[in-house]
Each structure stands twice: as structure tokens, then as C-alpha cells.
C-alpha atoms as a PDB file:
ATOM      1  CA  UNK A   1      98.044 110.235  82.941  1.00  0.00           C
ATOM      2  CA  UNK A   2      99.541 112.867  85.274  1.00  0.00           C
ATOM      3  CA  UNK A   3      96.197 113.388  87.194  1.00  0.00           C
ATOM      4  CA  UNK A   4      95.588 109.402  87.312  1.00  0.00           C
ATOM      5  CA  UNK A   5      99.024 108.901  88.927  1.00  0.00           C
ATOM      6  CA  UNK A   6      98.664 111.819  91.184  1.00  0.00           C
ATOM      7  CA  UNK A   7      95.173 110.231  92.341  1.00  0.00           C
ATOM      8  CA  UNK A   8      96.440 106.618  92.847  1.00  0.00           C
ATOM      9  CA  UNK A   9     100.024 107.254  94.148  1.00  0.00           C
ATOM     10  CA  UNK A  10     100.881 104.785  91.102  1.00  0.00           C
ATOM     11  CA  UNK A  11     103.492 105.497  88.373  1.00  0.00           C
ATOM     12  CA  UNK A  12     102.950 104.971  84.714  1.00  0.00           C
ATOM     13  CA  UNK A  13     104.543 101.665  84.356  1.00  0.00           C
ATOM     14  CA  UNK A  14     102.806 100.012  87.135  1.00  0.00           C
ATOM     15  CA  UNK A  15      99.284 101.351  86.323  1.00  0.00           C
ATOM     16  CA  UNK A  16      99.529  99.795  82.890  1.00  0.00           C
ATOM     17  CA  UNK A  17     100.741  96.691  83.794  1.00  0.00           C
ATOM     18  CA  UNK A  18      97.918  96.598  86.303  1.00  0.00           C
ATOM     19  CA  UNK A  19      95.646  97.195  83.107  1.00  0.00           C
ATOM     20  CA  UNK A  20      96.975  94.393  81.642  1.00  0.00           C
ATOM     21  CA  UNK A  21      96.620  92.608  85.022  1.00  0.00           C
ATOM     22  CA  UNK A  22      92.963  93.292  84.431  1.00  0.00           C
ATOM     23  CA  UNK A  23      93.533  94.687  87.997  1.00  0.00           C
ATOM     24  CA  UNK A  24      92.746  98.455  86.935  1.00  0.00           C
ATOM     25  CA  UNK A  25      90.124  99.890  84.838  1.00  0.00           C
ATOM     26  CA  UNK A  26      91.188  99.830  81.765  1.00  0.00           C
ATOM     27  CA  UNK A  27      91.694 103.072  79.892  1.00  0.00           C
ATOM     28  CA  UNK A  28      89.218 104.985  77.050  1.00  0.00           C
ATOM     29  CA  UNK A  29      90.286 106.036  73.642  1.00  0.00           C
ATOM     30  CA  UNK A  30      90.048 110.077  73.222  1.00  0.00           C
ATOM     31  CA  UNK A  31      91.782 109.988  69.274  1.00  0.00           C
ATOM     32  CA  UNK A  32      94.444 108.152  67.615  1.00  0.00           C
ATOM     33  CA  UNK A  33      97.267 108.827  70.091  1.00  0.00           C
ATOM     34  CA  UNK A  34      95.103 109.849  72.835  1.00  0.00           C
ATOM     35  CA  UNK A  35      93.394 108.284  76.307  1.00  0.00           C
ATOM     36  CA  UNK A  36      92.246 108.810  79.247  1.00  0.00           C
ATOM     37  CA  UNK A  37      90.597 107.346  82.402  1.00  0.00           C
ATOM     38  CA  UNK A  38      87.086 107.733  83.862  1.00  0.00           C
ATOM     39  CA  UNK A  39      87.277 109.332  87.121  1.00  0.00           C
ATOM     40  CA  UNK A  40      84.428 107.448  88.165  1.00  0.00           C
ATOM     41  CA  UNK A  41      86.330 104.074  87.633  1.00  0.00           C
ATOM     42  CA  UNK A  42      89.231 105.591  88.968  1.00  0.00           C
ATOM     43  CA  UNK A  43      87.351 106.772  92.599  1.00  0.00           C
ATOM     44  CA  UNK A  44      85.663 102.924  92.348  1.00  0.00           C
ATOM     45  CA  UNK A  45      89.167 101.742  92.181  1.00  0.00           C
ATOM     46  CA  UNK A  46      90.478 103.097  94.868  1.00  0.00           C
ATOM     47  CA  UNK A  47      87.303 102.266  97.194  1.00  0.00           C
ATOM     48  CA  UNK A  48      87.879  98.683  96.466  1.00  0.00           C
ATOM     49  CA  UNK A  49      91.609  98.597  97.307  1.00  0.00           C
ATOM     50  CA  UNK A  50      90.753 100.125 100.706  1.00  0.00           C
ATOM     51  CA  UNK A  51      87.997  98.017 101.415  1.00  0.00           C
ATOM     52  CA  UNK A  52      90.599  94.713 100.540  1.00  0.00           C
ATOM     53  CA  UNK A  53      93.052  96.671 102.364  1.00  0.00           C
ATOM     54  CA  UNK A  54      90.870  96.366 105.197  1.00  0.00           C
ATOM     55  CA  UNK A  55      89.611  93.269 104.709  1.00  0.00           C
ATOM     56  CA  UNK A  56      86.421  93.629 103.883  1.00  0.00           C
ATOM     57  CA  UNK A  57      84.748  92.509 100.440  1.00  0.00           C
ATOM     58  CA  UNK A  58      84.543  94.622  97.605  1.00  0.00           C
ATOM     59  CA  UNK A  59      82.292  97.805  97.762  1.00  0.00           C
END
């Protein structure tokens, strides 16, 4: 979680209720208590929000 916060500028809180949002990608189970996020849906992410950001259409 630390690295996907770090790499999005996004807090805990708002990342999952983007998840719920269906507006992030979404995480992957690593064990009972355990997840974790692609990096590669992560990076894809973030393209996409710059791209709207600039208003252009998705990547």
C-alpha cells in the first residue's frame, strides 16, 4: 500500500474508495490478509488520468 500511495500521490482511504468507484484497478489477493497492486495497472492508471487531465481520450 505504501509504494501504491507513494506512486499515485493518493492516501489509503481515497484509493479504496476509488476501487469501489470502479475508478482504480482493483487490487490482487497475495494470502488471507494480504494484497497488492499490479504495477502495470498502476503505471496504466496514471497514463489515463493525465491523458483526461489533458483532455485527450484514454491511452
Amino acid at each position: 500500500m505504501a509504494e501504491v500511495e507513494r506512486t499515485t500521490g493518493l492516501k489509503k482511504s481515497t484509493i479504496y474508495l476509488l476501487v469501489k468507484q470502479n475508478e482504480f484497478p482493483k487490487p490482487i489477493s497475495l494470502g488471507l490478509r494480504a494484497s497488492g497492486w499490479l504495477m502495470s495497472e498502476i503505471n496504466q492508471w496514471k497514463q489515463e488520468r493525465i491523458a483526461l487531465s489533458r483532455g485527450k481520450d484514454k491511452c
